[in-house]
PDB file of N, CA and C in Angstrom:
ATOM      1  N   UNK A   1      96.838 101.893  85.751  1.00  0.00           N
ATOM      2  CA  UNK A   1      98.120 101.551  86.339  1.00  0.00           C
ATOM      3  C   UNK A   1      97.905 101.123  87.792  1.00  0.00           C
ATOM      4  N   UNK A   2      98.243  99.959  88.423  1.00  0.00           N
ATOM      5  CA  UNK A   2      98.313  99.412  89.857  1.00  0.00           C
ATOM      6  C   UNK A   2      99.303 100.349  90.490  1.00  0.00           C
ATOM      7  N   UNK A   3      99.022 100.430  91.630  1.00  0.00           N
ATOM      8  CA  UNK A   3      99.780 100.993  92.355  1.00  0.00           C
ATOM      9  C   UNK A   3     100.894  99.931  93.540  1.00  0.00           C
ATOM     10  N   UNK A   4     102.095 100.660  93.650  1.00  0.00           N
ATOM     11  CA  UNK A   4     102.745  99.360  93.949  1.00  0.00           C
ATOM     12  C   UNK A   4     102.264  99.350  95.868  1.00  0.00           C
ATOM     13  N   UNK A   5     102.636  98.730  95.897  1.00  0.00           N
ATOM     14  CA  UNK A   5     102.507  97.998  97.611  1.00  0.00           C
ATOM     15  C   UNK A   5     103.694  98.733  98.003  1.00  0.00           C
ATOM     16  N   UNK A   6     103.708  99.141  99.120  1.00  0.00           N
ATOM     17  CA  UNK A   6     104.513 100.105  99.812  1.00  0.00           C
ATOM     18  C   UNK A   6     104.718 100.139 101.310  1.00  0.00           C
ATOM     19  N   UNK A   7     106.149  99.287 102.136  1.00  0.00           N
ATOM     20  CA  UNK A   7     106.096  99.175 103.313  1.00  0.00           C
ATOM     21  C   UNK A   7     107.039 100.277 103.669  1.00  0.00           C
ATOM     22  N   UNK A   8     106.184 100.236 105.287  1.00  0.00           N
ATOM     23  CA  UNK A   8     107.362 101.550 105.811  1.00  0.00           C
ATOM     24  C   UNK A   8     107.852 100.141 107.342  1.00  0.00           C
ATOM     25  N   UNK A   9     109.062 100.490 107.402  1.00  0.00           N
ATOM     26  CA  UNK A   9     109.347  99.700 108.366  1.00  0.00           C
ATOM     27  C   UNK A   9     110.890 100.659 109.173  1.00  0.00           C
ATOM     28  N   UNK A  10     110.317 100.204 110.473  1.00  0.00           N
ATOM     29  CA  UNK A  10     111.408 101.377 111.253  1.00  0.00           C
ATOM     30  C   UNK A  10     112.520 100.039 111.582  1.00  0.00           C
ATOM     31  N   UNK A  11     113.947 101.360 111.009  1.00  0.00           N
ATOM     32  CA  UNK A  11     114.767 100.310 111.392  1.00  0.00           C
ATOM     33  C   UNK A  11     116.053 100.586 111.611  1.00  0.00           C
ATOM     34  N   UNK A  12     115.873 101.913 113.150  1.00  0.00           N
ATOM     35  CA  UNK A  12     116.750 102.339 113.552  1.00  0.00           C
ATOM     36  C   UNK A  12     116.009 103.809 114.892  1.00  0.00           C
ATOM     37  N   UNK A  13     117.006 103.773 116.109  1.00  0.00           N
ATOM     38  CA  UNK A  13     116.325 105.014 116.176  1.00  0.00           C
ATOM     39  C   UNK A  13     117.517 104.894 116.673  1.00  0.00           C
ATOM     40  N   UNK A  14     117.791 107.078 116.459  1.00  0.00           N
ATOM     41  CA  UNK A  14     119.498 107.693 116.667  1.00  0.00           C
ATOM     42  C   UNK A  14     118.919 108.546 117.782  1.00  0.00           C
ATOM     43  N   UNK A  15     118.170 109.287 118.270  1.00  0.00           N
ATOM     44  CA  UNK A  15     117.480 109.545 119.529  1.00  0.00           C
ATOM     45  C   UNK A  15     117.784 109.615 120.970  1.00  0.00           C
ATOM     46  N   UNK A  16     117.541 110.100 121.842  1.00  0.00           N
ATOM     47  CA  UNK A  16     118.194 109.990 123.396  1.00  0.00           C
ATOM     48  C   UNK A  16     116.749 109.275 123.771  1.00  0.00           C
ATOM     49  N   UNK A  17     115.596 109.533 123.370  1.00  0.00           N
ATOM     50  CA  UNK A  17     114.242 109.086 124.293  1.00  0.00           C
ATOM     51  C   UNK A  17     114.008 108.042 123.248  1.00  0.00           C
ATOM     52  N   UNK A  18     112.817 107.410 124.241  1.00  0.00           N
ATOM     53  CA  UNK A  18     111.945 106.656 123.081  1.00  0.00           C
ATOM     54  C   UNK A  18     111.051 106.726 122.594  1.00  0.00           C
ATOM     55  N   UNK A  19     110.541 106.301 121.803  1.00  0.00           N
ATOM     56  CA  UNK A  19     109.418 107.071 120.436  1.00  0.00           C
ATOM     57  C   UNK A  19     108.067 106.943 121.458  1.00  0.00           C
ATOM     58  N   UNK A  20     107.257 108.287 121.554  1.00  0.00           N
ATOM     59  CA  UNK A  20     106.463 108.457 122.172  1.00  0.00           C
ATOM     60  C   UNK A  20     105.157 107.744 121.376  1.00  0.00           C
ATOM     61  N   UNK A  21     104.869 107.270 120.382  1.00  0.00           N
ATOM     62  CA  UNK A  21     103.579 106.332 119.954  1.00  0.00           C
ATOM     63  C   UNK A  21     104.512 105.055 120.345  1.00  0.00           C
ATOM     64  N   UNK A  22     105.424 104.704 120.508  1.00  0.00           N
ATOM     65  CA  UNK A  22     105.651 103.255 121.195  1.00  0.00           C
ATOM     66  C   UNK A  22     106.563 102.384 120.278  1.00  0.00           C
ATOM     67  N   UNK A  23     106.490 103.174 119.060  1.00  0.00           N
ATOM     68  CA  UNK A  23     107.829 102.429 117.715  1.00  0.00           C
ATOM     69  C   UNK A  23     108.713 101.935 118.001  1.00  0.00           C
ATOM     70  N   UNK A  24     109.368 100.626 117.625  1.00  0.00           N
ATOM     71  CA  UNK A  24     109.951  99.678 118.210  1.00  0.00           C
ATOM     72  C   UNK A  24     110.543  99.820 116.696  1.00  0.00           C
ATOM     73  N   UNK A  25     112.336  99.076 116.838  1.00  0.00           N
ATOM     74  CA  UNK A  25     112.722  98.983 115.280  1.00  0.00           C
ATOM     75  C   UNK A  25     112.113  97.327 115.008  1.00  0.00           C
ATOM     76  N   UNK A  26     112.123  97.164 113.738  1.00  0.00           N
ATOM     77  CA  UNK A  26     111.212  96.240 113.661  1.00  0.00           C
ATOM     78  C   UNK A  26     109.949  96.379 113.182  1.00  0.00           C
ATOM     79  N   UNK A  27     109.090  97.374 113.891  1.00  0.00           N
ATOM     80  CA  UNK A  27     108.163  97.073 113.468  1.00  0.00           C
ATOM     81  C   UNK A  27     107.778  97.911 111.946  1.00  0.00           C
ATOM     82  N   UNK A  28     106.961  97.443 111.432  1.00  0.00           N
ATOM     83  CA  UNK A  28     106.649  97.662 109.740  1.00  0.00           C
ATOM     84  C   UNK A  28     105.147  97.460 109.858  1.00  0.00           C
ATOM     85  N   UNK A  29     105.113  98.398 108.885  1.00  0.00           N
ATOM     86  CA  UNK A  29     103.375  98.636 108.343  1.00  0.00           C
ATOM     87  C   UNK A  29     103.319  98.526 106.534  1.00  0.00           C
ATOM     88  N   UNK A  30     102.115  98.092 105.928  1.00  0.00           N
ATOM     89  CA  UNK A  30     101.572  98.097 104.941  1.00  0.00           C
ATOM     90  C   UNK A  30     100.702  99.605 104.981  1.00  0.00           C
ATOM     91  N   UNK A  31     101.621 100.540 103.389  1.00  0.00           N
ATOM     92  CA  UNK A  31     100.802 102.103 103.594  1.00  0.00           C
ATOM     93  C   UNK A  31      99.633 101.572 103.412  1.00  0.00           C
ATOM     94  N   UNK A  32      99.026 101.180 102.766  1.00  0.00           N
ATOM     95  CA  UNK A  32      97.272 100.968 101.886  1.00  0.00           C
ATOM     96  C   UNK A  32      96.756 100.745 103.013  1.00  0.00           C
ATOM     97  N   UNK A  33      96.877  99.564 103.892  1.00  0.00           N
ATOM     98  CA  UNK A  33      95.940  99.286 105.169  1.00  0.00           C
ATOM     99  C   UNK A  33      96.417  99.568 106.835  1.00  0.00           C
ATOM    100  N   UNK A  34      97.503 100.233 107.156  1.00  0.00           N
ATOM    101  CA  UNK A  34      98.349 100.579 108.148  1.00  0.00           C
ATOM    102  C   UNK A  34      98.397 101.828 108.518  1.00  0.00           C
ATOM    103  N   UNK A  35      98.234 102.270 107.757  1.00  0.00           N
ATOM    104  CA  UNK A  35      99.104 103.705 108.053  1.00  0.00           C
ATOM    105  C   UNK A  35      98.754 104.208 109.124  1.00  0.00           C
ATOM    106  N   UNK A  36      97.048 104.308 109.523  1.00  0.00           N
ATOM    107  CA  UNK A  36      96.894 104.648 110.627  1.00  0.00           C
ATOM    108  C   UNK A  36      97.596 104.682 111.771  1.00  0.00           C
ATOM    109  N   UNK A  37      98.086 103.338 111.969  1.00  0.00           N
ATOM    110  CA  UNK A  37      99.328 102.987 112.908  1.00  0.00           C
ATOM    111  C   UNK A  37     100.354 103.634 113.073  1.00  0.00           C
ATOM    112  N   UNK A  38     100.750 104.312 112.244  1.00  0.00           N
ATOM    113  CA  UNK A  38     102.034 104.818 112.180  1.00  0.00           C
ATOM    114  C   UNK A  38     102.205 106.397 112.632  1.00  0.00           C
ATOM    115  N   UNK A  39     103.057 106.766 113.578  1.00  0.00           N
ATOM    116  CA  UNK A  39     103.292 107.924 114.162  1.00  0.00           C
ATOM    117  C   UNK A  39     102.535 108.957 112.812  1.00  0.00           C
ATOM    118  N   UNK A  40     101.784 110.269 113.269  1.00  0.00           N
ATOM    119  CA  UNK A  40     101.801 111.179 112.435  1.00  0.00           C
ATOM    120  C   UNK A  40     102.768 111.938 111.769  1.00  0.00           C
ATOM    121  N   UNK A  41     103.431 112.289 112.614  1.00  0.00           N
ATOM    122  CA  UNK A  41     105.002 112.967 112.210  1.00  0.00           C
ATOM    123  C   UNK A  41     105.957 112.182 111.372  1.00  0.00           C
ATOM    124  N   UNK A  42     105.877 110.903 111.398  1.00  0.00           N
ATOM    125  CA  UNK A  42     106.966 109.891 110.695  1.00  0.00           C
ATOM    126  C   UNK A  42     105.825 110.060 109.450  1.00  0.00           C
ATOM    127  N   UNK A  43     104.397 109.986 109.274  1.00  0.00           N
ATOM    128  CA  UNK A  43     103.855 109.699 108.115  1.00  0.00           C
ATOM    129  C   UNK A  43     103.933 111.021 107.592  1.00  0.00           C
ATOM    130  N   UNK A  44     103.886 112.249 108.072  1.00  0.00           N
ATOM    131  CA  UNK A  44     103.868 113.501 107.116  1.00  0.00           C
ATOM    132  C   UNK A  44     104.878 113.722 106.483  1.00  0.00           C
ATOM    133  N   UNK A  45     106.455 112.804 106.999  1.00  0.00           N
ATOM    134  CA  UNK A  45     107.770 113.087 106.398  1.00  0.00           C
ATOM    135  C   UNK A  45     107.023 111.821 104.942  1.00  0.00           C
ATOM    136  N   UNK A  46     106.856 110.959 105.506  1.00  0.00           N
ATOM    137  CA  UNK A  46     106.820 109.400 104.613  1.00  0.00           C
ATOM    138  C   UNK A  46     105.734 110.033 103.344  1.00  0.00           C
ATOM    139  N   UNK A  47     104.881 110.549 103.569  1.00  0.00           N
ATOM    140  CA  UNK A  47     103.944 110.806 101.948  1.00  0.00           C
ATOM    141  C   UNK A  47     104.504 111.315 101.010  1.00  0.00           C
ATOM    142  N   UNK A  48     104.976 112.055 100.922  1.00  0.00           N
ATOM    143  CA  UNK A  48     105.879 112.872  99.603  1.00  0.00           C
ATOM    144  C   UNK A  48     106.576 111.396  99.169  1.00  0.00           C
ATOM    145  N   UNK A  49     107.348 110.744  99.631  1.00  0.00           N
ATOM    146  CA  UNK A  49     107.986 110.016  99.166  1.00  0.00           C
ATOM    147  C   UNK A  49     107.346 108.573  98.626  1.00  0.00           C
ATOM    148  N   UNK A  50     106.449 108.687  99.667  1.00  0.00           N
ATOM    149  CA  UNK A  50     105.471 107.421  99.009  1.00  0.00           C
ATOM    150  C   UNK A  50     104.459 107.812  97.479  1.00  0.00           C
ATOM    151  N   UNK A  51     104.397 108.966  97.875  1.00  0.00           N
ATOM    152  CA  UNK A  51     103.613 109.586  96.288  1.00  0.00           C
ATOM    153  C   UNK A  51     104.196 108.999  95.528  1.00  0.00           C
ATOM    154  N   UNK A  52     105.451 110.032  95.478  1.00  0.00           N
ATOM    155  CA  UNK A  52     106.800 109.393  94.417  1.00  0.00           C
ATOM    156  C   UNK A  52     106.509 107.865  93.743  1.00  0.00           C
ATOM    157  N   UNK A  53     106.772 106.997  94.414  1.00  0.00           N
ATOM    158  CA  UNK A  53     107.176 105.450  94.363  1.00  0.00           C
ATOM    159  C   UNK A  53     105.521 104.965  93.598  1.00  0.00           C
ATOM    160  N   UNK A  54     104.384 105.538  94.560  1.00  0.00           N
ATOM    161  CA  UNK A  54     103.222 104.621  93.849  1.00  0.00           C
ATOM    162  C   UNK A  54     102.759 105.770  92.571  1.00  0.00           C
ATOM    163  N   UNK A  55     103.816 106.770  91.915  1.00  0.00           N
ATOM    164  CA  UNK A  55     102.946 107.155  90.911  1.00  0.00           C
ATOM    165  C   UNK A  55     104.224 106.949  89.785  1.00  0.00           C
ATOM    166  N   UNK A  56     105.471 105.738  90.015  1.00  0.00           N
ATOM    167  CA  UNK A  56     106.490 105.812  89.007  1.00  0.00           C
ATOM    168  C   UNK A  56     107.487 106.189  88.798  1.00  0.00           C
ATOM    169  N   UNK A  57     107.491 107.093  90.126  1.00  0.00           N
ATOM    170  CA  UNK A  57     108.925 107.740  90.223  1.00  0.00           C
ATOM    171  C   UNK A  57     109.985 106.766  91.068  1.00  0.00           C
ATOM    172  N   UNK A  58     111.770 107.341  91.246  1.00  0.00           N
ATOM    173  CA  UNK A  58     112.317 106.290  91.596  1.00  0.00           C
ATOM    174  C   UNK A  58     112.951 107.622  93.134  1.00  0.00           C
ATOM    175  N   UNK A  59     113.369 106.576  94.005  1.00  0.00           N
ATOM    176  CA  UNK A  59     114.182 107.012  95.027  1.00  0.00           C
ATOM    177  C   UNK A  59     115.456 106.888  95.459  1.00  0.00           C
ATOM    178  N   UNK A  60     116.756 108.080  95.760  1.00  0.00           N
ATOM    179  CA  UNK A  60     118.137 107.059  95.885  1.00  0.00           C
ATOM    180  C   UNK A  60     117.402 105.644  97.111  1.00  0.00           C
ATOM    181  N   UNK A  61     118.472 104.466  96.711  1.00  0.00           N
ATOM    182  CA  UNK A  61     118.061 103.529  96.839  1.00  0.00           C
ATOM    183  C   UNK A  61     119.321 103.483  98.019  1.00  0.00           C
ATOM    184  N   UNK A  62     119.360 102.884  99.074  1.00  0.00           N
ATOM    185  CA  UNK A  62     120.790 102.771 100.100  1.00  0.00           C
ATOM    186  C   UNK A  62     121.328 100.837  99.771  1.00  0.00           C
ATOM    187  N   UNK A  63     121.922 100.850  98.903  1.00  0.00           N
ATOM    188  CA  UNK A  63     122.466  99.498  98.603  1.00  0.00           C
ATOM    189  C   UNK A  63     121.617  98.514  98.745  1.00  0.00           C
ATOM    190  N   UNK A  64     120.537  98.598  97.791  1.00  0.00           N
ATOM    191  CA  UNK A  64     119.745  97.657  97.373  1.00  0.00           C
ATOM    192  C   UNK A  64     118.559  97.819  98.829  1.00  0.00           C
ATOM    193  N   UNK A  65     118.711  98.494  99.487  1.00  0.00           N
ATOM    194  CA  UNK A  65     117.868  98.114 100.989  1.00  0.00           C
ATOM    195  C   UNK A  65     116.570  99.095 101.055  1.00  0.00           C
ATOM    196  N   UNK A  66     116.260  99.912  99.883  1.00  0.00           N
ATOM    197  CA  UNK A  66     115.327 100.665 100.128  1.00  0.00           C
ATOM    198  C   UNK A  66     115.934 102.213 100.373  1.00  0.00           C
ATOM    199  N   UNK A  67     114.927 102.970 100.276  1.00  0.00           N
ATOM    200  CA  UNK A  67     115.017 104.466 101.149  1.00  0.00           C
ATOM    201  C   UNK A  67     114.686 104.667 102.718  1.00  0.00           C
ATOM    202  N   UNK A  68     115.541 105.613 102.674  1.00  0.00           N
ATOM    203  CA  UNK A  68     115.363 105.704 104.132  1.00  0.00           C
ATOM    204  C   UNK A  68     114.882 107.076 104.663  1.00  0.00           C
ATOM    205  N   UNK A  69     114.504 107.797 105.793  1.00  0.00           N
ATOM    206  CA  UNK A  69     114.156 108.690 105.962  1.00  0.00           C
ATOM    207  C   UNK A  69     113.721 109.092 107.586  1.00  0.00           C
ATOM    208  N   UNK A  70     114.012 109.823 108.528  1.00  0.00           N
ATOM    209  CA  UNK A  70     114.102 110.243 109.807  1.00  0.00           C
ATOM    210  C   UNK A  70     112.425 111.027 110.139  1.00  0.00           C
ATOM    211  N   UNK A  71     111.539 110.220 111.596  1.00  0.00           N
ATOM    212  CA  UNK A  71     110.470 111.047 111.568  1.00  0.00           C
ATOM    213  C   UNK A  71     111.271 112.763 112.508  1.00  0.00           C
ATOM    214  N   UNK A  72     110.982 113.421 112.531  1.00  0.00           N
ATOM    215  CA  UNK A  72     111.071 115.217 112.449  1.00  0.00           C
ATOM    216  C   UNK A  72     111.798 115.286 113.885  1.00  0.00           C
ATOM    217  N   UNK A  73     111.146 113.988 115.030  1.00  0.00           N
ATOM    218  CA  UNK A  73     111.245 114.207 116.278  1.00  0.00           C
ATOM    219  C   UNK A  73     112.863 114.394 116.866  1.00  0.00           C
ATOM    220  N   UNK A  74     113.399 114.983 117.119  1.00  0.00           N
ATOM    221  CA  UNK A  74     114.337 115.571 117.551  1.00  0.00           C
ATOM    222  C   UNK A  74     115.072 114.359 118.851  1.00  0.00           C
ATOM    223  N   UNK A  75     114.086 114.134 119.761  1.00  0.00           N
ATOM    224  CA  UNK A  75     114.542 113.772 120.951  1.00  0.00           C
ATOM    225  C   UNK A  75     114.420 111.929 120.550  1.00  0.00           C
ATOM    226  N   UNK A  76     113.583 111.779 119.829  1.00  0.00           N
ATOM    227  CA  UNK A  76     113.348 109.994 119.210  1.00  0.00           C
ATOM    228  C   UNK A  76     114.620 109.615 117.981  1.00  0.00           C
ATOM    229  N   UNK A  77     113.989 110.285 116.611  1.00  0.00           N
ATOM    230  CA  UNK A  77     114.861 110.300 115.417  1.00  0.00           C
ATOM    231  C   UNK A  77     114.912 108.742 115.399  1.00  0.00           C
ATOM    232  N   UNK A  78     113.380 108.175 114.910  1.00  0.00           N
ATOM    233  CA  UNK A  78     112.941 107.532 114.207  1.00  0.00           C
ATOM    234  C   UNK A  78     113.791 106.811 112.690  1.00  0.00           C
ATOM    235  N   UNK A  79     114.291 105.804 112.447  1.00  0.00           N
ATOM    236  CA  UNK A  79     114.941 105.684 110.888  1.00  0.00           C
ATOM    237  C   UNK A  79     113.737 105.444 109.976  1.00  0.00           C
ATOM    238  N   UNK A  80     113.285 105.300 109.311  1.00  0.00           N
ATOM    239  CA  UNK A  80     112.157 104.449 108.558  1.00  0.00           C
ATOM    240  C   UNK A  80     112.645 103.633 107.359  1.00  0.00           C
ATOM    241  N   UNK A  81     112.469 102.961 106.305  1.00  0.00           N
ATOM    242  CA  UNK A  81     112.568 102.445 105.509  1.00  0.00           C
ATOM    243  C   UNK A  81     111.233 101.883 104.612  1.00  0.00           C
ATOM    244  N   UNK A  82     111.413 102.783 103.583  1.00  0.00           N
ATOM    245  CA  UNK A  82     110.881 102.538 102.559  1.00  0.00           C
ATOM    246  C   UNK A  82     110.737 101.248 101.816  1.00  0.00           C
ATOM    247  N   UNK A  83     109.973 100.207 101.265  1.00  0.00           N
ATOM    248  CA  UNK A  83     110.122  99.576 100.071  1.00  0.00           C
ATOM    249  C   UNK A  83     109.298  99.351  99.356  1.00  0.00           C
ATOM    250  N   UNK A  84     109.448  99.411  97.967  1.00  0.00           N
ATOM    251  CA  UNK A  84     108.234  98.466  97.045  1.00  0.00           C
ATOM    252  C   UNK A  84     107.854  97.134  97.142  1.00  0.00           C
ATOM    253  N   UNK A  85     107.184  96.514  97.781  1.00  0.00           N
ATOM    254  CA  UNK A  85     106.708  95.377  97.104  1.00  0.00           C
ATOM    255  C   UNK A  85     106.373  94.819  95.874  1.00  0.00           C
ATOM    256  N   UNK A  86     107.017  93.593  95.654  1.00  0.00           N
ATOM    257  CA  UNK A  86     107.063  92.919  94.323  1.00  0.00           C
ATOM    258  C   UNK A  86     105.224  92.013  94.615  1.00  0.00           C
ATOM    259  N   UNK A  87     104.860  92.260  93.465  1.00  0.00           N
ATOM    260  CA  UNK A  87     103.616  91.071  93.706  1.00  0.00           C
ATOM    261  C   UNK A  87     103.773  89.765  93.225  1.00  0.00           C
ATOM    262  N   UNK A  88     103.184  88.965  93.961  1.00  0.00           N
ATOM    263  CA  UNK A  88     104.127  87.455  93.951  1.00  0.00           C
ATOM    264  C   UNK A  88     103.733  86.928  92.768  1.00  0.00           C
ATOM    265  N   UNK A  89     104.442  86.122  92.049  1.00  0.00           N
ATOM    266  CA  UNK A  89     104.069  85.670  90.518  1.00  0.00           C
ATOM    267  C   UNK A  89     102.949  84.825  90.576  1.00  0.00           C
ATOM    268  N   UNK A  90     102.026  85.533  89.644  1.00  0.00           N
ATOM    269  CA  UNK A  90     100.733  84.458  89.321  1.00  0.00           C
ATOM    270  C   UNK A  90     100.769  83.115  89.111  1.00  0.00           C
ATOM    271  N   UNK A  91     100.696  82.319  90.146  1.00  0.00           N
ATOM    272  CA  UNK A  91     100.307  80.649  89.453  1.00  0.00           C
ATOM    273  C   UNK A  91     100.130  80.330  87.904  1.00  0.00           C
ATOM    274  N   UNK A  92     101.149  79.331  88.281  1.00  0.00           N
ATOM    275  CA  UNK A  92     100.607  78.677  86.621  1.00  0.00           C
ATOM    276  C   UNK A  92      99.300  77.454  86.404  1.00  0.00           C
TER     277      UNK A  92
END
């Protein structure tokens, strides 16, 4: 079984400060080759849920836009957004 492609992309912060690794909304990572990039705290919330998605399972979905989910930080409050990637249709 392939595993699906899985972006996390921040795309919101509710927060008084700003995200101390430097997270900007906007920016988005690829899990498979990114993750590194991505705050620790936003990724320890994000794995459980990414398990989920690349082993078949489904997530409430927020009107077609993906899942969403807050990194832990109190004073930032990070949004993230989940999605699957579709793989682009094989040439004919």
């Amino acid at each position: 079984m392939k595993k699906p492609k899985i972006r996390i992309t921040l795309v919101d912060q509710k927060g008084t400060m700003g995200c101390h690794r430097g997270h900007r909304i906007g920016d988005s990572y690829d899990f498979d080759t990114q993750r590194g990039e991505l705050c620790p705290m936003a990724m320890h919330v994000a794995f459980p849920y990414v398990d989920i998605l690349r082993y078949g399972g489904t997530l409430p979905d927020r009107a077609g836009e993906g899942f969403t989910f807050c990194c832990p930080d109190v004073d930032v409050i990070n949004v993230f957004r989940l999605t699957v990637e579709e793989d682009p249709a094989p040439e004919a």
